[in-house]
N, C-alpha and C. Protein backbone atom coordinates (compact mmCIF):
# COMPACT_ATOMS: atom_id res chain seq x y z
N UNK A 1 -29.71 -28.85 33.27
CA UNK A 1 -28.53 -28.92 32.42
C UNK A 1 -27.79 -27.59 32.53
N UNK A 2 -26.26 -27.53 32.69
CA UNK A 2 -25.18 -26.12 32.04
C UNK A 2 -24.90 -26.40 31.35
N UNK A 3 -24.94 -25.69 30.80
CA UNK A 3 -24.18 -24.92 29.52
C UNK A 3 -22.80 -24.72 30.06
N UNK A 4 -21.96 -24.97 29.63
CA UNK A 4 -20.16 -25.01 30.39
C UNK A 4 -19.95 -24.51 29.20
N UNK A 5 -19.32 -23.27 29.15
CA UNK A 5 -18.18 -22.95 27.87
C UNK A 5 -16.54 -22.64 28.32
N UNK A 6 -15.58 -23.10 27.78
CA UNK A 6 -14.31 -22.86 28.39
C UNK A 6 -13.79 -21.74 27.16
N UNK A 7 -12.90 -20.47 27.85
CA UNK A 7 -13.13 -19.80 26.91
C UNK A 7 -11.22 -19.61 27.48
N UNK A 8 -10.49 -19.62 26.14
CA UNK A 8 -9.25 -18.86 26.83
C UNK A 8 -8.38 -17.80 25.92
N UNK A 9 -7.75 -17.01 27.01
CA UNK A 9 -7.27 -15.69 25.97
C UNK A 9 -5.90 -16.01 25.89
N UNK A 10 -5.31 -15.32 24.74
CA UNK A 10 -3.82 -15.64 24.12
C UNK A 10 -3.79 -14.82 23.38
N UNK A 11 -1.93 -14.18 23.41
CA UNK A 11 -1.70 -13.33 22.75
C UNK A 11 -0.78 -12.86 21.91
N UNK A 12 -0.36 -12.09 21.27
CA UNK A 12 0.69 -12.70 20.22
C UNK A 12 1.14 -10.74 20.35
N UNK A 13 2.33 -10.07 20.27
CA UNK A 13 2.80 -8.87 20.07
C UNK A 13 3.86 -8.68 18.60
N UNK A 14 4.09 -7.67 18.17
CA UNK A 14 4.40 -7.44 16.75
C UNK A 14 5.17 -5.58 17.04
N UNK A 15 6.90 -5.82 17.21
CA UNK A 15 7.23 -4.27 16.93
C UNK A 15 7.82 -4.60 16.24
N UNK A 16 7.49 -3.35 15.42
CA UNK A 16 8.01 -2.98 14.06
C UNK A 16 8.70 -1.32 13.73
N UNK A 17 9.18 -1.18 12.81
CA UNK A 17 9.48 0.33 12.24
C UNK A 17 8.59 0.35 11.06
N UNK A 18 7.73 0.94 11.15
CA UNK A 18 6.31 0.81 9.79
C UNK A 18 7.14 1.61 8.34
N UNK A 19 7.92 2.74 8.47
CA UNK A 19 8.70 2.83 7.90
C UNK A 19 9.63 2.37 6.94
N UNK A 20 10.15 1.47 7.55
CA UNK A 20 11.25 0.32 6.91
C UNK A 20 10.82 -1.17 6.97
N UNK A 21 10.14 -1.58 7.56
CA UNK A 21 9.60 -2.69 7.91
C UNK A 21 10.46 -3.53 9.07
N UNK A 22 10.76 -3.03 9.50
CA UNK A 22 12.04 -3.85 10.02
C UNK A 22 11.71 -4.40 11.31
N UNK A 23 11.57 -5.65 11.99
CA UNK A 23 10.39 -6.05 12.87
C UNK A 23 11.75 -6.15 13.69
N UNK A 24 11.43 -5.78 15.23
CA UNK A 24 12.19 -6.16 16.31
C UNK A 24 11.73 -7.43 17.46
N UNK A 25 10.58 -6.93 17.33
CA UNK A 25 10.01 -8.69 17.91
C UNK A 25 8.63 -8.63 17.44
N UNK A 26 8.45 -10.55 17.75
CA UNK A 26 7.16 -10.80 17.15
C UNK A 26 7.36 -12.19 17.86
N UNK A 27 6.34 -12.06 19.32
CA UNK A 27 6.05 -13.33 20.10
C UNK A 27 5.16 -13.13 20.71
N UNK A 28 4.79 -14.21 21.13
CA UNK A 28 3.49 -14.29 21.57
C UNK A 28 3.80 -13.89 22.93
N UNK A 29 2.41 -13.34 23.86
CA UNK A 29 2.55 -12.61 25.32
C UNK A 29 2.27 -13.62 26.24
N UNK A 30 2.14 -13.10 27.43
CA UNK A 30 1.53 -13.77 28.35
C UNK A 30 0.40 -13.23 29.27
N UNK A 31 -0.74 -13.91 29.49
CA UNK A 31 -2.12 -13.36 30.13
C UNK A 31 -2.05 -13.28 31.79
N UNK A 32 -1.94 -12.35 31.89
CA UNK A 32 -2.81 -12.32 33.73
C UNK A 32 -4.21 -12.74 33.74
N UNK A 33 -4.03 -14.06 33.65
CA UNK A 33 -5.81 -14.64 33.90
C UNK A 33 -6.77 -13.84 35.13
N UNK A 34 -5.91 -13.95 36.08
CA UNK A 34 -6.86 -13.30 37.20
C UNK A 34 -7.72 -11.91 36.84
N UNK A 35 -6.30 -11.41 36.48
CA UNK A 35 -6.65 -9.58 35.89
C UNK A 35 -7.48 -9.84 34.95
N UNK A 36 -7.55 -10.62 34.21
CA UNK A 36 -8.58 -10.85 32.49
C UNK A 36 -9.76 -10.63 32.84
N UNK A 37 -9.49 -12.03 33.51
CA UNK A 37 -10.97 -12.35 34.00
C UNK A 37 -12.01 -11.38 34.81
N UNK A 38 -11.86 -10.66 35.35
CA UNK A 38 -12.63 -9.41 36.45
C UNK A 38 -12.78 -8.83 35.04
N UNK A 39 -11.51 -8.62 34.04
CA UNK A 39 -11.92 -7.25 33.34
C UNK A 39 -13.09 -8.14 32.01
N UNK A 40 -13.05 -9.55 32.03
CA UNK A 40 -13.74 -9.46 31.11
C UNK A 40 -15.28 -9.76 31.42
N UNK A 41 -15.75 -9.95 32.80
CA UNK A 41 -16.83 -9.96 33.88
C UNK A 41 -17.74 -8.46 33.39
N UNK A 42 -16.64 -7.57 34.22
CA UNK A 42 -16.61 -6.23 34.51
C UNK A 42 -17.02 -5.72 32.94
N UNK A 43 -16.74 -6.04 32.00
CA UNK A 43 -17.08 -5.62 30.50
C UNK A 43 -18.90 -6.09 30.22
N UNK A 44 -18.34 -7.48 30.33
CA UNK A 44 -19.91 -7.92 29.91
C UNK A 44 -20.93 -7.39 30.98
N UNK A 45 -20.94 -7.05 31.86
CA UNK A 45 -21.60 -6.62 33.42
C UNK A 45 -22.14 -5.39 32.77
N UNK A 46 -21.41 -4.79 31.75
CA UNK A 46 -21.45 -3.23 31.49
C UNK A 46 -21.11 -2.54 32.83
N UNK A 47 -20.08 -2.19 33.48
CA UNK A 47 -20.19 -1.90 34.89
C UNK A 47 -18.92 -0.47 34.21
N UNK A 48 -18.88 -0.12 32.97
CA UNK A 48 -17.82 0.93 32.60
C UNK A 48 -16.42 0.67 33.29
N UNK A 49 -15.77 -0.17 33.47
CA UNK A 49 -14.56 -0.73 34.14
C UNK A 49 -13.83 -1.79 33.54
N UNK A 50 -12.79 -1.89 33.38
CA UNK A 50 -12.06 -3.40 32.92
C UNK A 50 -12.11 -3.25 31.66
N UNK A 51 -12.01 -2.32 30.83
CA UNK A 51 -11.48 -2.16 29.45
C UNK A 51 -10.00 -1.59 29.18
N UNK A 52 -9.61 -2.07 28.19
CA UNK A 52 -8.26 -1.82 27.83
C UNK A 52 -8.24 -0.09 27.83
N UNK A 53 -6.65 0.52 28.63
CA UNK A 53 -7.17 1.91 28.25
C UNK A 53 -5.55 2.54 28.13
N UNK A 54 -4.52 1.43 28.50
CA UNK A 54 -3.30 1.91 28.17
C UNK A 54 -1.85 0.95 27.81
N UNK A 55 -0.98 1.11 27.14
CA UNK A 55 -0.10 -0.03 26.66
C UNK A 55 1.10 1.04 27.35
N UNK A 56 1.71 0.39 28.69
CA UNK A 56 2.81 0.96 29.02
C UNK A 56 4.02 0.02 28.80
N UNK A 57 5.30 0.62 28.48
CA UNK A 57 6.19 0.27 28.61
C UNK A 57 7.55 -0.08 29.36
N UNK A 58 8.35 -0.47 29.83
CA UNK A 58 9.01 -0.78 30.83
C UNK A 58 10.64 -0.78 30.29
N UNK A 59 11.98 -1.06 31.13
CA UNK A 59 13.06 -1.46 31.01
C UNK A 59 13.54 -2.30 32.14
N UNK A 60 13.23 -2.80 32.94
CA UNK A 60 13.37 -3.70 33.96
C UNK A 60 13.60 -5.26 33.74
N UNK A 61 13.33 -6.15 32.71
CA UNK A 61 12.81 -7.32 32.25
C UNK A 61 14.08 -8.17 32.02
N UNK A 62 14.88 -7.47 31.73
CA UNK A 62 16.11 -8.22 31.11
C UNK A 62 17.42 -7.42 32.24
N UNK A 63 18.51 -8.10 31.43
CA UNK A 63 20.17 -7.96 32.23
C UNK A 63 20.64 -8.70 31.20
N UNK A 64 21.96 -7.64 30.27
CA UNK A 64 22.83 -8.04 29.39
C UNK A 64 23.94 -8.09 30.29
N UNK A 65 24.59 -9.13 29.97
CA UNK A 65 26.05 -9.12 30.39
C UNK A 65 27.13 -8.54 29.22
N UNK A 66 28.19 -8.65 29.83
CA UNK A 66 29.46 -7.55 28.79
C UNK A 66 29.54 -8.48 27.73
N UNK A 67 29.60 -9.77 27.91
CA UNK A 67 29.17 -10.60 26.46
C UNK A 67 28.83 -10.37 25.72
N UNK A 68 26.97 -9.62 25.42
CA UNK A 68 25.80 -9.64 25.48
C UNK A 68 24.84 -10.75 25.55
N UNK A 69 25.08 -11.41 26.46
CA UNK A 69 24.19 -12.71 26.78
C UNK A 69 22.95 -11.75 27.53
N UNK A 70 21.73 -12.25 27.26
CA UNK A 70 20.45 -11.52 27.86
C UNK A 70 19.80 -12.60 28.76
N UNK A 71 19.57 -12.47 30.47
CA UNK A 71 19.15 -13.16 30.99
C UNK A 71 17.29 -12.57 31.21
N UNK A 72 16.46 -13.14 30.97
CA UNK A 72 14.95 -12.94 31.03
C UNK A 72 14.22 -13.33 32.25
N UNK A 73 14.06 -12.44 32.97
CA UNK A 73 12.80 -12.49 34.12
C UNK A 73 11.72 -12.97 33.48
N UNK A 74 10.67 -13.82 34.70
CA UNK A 74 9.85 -14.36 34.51
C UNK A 74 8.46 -13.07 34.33
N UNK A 75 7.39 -13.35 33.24
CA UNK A 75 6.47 -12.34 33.28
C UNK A 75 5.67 -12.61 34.50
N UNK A 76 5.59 -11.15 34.99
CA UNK A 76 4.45 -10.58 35.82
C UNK A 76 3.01 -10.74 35.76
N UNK A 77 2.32 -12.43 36.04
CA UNK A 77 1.07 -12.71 35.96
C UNK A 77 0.30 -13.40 37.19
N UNK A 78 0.93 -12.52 38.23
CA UNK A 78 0.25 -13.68 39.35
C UNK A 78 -0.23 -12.48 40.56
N UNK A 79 -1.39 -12.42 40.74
CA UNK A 79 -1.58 -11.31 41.79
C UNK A 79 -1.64 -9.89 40.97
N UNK A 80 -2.95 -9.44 42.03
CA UNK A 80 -4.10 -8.29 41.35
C UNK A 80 -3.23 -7.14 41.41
N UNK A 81 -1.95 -7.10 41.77
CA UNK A 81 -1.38 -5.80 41.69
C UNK A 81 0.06 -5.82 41.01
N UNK A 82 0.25 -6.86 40.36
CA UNK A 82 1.37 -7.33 39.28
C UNK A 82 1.92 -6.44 38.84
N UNK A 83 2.99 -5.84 38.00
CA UNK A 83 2.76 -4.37 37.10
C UNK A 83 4.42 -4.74 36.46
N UNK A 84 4.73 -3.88 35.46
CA UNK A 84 5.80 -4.44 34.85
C UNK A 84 7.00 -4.31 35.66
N UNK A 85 7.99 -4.80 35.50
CA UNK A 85 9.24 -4.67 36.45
C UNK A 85 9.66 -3.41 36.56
N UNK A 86 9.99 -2.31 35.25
CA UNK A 86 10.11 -0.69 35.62
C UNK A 86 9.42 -0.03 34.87
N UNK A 87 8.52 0.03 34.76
CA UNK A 87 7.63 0.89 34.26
C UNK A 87 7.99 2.42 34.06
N UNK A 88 8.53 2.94 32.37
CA UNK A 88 9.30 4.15 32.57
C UNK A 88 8.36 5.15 31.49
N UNK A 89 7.42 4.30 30.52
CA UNK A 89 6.01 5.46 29.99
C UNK A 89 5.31 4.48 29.58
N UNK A 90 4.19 5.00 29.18
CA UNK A 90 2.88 4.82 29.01
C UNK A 90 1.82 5.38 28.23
N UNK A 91 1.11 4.70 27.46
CA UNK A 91 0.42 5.52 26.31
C UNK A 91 -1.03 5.22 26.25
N UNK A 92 -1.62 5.66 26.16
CA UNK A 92 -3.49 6.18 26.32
C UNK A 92 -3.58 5.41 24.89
N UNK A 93 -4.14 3.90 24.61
CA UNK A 93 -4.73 3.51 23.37
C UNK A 93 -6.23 3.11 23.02
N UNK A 94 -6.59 3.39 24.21
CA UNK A 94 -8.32 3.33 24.50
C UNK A 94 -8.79 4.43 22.92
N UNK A 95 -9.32 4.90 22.02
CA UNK A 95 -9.73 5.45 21.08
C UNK A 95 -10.71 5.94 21.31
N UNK A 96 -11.75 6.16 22.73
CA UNK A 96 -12.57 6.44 22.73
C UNK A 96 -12.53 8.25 23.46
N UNK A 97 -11.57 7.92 24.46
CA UNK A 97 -10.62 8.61 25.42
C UNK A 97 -10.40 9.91 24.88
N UNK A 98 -10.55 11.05 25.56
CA UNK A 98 -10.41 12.01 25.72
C UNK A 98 -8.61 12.76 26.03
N UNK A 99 -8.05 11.68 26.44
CA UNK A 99 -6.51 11.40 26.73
C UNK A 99 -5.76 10.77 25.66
N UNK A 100 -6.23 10.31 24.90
CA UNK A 100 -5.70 9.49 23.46
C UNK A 100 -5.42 10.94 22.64
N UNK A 101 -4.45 11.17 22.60
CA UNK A 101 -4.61 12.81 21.38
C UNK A 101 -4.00 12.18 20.07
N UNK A 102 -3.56 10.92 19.70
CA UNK A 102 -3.85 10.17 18.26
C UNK A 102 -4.40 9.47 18.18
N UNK A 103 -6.07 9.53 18.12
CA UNK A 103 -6.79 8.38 18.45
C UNK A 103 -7.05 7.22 16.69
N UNK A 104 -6.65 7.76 15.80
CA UNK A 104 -6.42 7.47 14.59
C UNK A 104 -5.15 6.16 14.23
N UNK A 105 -4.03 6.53 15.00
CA UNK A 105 -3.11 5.60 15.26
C UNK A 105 -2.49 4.80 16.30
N UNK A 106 -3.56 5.00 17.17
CA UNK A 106 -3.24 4.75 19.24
C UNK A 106 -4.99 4.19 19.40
N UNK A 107 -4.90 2.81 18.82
CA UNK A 107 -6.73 2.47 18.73
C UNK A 107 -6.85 1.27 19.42
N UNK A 108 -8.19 0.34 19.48
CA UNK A 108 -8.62 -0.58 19.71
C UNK A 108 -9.69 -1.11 18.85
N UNK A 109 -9.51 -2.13 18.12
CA UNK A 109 -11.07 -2.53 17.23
C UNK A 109 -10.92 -3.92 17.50
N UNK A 110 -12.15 -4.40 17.81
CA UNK A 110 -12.76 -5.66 17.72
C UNK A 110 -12.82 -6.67 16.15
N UNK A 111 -11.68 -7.54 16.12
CA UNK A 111 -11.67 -8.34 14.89
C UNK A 111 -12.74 -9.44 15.20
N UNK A 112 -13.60 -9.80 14.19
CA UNK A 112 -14.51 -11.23 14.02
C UNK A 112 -15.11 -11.93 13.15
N UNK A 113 -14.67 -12.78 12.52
CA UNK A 113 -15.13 -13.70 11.22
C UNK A 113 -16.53 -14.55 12.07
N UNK A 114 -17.78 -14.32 11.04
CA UNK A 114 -18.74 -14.71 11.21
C UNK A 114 -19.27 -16.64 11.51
N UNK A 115 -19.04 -17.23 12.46
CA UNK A 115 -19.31 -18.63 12.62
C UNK A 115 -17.81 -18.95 12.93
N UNK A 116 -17.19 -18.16 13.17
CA UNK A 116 -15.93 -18.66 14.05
C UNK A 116 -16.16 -18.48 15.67
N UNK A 117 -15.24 -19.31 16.34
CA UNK A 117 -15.52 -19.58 17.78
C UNK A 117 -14.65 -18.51 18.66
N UNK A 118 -14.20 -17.45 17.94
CA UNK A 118 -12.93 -16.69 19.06
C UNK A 118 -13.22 -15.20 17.92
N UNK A 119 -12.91 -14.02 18.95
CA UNK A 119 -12.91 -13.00 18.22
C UNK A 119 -11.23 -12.23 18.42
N UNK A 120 -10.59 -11.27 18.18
CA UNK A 120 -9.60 -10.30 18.91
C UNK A 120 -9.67 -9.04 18.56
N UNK A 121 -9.14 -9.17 20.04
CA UNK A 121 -8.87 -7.70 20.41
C UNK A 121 -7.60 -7.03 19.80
N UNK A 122 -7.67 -6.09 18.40
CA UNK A 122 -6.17 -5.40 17.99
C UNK A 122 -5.99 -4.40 18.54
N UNK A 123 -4.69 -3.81 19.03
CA UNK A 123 -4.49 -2.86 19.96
C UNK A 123 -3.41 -2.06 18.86
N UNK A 124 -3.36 -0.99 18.62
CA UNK A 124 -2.41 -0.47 17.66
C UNK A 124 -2.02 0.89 18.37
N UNK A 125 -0.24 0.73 18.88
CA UNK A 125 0.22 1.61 19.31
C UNK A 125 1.25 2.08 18.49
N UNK A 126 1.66 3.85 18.24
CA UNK A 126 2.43 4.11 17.79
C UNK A 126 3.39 5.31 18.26
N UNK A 127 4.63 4.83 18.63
CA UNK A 127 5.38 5.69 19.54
C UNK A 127 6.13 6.32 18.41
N UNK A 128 5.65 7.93 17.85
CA UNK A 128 6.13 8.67 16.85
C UNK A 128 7.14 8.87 17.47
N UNK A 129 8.02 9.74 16.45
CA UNK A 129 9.33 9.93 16.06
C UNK A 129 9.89 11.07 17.38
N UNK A 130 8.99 11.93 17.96
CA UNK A 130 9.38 12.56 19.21
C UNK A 130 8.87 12.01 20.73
N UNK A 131 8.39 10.92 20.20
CA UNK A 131 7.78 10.86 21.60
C UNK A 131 8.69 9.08 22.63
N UNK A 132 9.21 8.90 23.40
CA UNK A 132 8.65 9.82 24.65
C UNK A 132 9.72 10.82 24.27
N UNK A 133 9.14 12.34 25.50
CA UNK A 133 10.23 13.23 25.64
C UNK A 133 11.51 12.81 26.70
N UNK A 134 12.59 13.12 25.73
CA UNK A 134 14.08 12.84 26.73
C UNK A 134 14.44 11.88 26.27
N UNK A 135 14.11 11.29 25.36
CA UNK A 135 14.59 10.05 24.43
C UNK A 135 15.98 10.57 23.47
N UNK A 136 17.12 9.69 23.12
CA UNK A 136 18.34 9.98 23.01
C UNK A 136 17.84 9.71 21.35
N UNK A 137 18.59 11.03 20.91
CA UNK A 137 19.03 11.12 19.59
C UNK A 137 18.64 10.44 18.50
N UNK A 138 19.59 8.85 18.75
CA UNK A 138 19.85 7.88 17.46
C UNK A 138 19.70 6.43 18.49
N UNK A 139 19.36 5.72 17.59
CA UNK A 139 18.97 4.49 18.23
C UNK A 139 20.70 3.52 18.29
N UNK A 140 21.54 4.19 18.82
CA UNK A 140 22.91 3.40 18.85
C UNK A 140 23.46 3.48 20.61
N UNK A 141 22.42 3.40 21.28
CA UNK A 141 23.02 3.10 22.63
C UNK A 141 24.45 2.32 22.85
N UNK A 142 25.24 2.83 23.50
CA UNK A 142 26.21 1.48 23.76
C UNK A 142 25.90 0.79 25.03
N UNK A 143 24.62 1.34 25.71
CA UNK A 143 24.08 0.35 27.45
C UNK A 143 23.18 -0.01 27.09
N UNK A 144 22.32 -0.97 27.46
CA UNK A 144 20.86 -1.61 27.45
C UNK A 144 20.08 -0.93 28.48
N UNK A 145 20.15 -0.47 29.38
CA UNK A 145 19.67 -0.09 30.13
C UNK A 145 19.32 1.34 30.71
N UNK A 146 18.90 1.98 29.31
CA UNK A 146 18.31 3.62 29.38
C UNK A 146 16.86 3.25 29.55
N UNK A 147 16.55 4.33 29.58
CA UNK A 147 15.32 4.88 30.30
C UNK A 147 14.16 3.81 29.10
N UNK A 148 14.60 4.68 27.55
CA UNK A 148 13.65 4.14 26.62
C UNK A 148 14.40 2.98 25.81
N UNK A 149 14.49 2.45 26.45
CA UNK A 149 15.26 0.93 25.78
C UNK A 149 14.11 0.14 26.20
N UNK A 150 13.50 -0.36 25.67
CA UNK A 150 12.21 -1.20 26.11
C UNK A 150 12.93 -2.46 26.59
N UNK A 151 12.06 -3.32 27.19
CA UNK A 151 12.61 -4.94 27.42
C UNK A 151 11.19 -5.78 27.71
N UNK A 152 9.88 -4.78 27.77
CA UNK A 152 9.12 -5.32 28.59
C UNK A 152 7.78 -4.34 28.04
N UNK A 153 6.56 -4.97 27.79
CA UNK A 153 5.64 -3.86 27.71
C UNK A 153 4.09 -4.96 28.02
N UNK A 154 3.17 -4.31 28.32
CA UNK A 154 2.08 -4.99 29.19
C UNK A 154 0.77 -3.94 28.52
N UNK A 155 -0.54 -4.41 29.00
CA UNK A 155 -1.67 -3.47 28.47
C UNK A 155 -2.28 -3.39 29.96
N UNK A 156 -2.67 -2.38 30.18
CA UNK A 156 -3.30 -1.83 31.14
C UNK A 156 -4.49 -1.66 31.57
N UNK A 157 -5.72 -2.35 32.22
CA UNK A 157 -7.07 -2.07 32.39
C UNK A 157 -7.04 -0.33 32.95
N UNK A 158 -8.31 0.22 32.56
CA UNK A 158 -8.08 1.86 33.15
C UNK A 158 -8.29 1.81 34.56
N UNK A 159 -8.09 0.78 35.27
CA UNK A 159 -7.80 1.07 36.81
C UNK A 159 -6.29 0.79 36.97
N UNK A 160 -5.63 0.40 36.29
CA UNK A 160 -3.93 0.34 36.22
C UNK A 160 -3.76 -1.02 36.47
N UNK A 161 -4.53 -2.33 36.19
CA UNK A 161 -4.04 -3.38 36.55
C UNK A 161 -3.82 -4.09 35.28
N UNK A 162 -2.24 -5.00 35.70
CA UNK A 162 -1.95 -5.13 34.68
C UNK A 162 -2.62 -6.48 33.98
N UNK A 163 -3.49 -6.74 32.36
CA UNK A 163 -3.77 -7.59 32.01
C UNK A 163 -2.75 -8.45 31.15
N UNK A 164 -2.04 -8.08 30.30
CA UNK A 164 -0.69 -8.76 29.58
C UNK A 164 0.26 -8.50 30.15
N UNK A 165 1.41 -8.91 29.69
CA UNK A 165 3.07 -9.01 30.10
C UNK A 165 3.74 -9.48 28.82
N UNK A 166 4.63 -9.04 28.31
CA UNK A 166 5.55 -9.93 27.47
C UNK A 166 6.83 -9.29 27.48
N UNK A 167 7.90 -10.03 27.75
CA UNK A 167 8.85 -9.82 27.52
C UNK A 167 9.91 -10.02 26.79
N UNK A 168 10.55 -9.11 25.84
CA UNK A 168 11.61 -9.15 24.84
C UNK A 168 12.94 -8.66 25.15
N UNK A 169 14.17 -9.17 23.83
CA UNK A 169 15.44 -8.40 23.78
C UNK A 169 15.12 -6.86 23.94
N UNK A 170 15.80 -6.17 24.73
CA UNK A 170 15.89 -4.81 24.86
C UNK A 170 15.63 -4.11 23.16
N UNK A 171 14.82 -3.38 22.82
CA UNK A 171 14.81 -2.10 21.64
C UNK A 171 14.68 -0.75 22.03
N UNK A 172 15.41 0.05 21.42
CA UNK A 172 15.67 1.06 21.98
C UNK A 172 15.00 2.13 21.73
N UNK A 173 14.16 3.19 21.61
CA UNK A 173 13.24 3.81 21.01
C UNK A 173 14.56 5.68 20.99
N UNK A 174 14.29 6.20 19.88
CA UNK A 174 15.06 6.99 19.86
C UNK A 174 14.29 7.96 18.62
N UNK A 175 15.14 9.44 18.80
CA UNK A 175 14.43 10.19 17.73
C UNK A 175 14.09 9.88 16.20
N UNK A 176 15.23 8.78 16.14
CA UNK A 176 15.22 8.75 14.78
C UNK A 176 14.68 7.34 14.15
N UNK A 177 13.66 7.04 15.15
CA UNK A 177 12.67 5.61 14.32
C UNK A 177 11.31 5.91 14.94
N UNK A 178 10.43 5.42 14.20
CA UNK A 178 9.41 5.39 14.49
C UNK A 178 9.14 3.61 15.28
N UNK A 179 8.10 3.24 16.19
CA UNK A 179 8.09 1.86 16.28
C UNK A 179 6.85 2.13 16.86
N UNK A 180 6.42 0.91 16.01
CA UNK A 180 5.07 0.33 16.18
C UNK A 180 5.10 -0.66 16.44
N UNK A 181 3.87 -0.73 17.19
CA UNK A 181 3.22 -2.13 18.44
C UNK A 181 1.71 -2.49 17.78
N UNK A 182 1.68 -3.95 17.29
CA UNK A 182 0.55 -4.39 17.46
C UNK A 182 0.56 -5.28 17.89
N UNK A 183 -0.19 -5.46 19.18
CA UNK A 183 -1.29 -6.30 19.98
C UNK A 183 -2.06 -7.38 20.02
N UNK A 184 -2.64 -8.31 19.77
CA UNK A 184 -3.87 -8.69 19.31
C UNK A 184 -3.59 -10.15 20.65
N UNK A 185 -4.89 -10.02 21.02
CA UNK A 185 -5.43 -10.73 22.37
C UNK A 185 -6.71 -11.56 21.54
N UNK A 186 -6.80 -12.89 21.60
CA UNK A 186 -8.17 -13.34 21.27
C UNK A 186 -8.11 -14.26 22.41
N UNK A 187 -9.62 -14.25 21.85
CA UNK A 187 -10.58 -14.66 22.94
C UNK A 187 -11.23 -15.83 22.30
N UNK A 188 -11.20 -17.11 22.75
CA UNK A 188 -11.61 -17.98 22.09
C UNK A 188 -12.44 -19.35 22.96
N UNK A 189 -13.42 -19.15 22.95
CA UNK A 189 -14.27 -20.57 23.14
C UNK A 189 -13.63 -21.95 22.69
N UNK A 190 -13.36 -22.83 23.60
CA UNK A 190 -13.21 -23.66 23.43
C UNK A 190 -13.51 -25.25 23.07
N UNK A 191 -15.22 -25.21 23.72
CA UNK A 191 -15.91 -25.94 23.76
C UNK A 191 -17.45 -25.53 24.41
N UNK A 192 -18.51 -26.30 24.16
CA UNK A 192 -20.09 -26.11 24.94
C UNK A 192 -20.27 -27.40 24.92
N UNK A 193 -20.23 -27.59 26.59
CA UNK A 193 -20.95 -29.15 26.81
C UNK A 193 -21.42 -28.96 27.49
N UNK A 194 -22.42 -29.47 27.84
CA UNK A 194 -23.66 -29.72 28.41
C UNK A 194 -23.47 -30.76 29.88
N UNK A 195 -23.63 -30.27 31.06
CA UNK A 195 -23.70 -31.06 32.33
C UNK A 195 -24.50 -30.79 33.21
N UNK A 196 -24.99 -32.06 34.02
CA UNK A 196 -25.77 -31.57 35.36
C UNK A 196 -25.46 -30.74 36.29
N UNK A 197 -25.93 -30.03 37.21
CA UNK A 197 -25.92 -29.63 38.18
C UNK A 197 -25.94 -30.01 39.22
């Protein structure tokens, strides 16, 4: 007899200004199964590889027209070397990491209710009020297409491959907001049935 378990991951993203509350998106992501899967092998293997170790961000994903009509590229989930369309920073949220220098607000914890069939993964990133450096002023761009105008942000195994993708309306990150990212990836069993071999 196997034991067959079908197990699948899904993900849901959340930016906000923790500040004001003021949410800029809140949708669900999309999985690089291929990438998952090695990293979630590579985890249970204990082989120190294929853990979450960075949430980079991008501006590549979108194209406003003078309208502002926003046309959306398809996410980046097919093939082991995928990566976001422009990848312009990147932030260390592994908590264990020696490279994390807010490991207090830049974390990873394992959520799990006891006799439930799925656990998640929360990822909590927070791009303070100076960071990145070279970021403009005030959040009143009149282009979509600066450097820190997000459109696009993904999580990173610490070999650089990309495991999520999701893509949103452009937000613009600037001196004068704070914005926060939460994450959350579960992992959920689907079924155990029992078949021959």
């Amino acid at each position: 007899m196997l034991d067959k378990q079908n197990t699948i991951a899904q993900g849901h993203v959340k930016i906000w200004n923790p500040e004001t509350g003021q949410i800029f998106v809140d949708k669900n992501n999309a999985i690089h199964y291929e990438n998952m899967s090695e990293a979630l092998a590579q985890s249970i293997a204990n082989k120190g590889i294929g853990f979450i170790n960075q949430m980079a961000f991008g501006n590549g994903a979108t194209a406003v027209d003078s309208t502002g009509v926003i046309t959306y590229l398809p996410t980046n989930t097919f093939g082991q070397s995928a990566s976001l369309y422009n990848q312009t920073y990147a932030k260390v949220v592994d908590n264990t990491s020696a490279l994390n220098i807010d490991p207090a607000r830049n974390f990873i914890e394992i959520r799990h209710t006891p006799g439930t069939i799925y656990s998640d993964i929360f990822v909590s990133c927070l791009l303070d009020y100076t960071e990145p450096t070279g970021q403009q002023a005030f959040d009143n761009s009149a282009t979509m297409n600066g450097t820190y105008v997000f459109d696009e942000l993904g999580l990173l195994s610490e070999s650089g491959r990309l495991l999520t993708h999701v893509i949103f309306h452009p937000v613009q990150k600037a001196l004068n907001r704070l914005i926060q990212i939460d994450y959350t990836i579960r992992i959920q069993s689907l079924t155990n049935l029992s078949t021959n071999l």
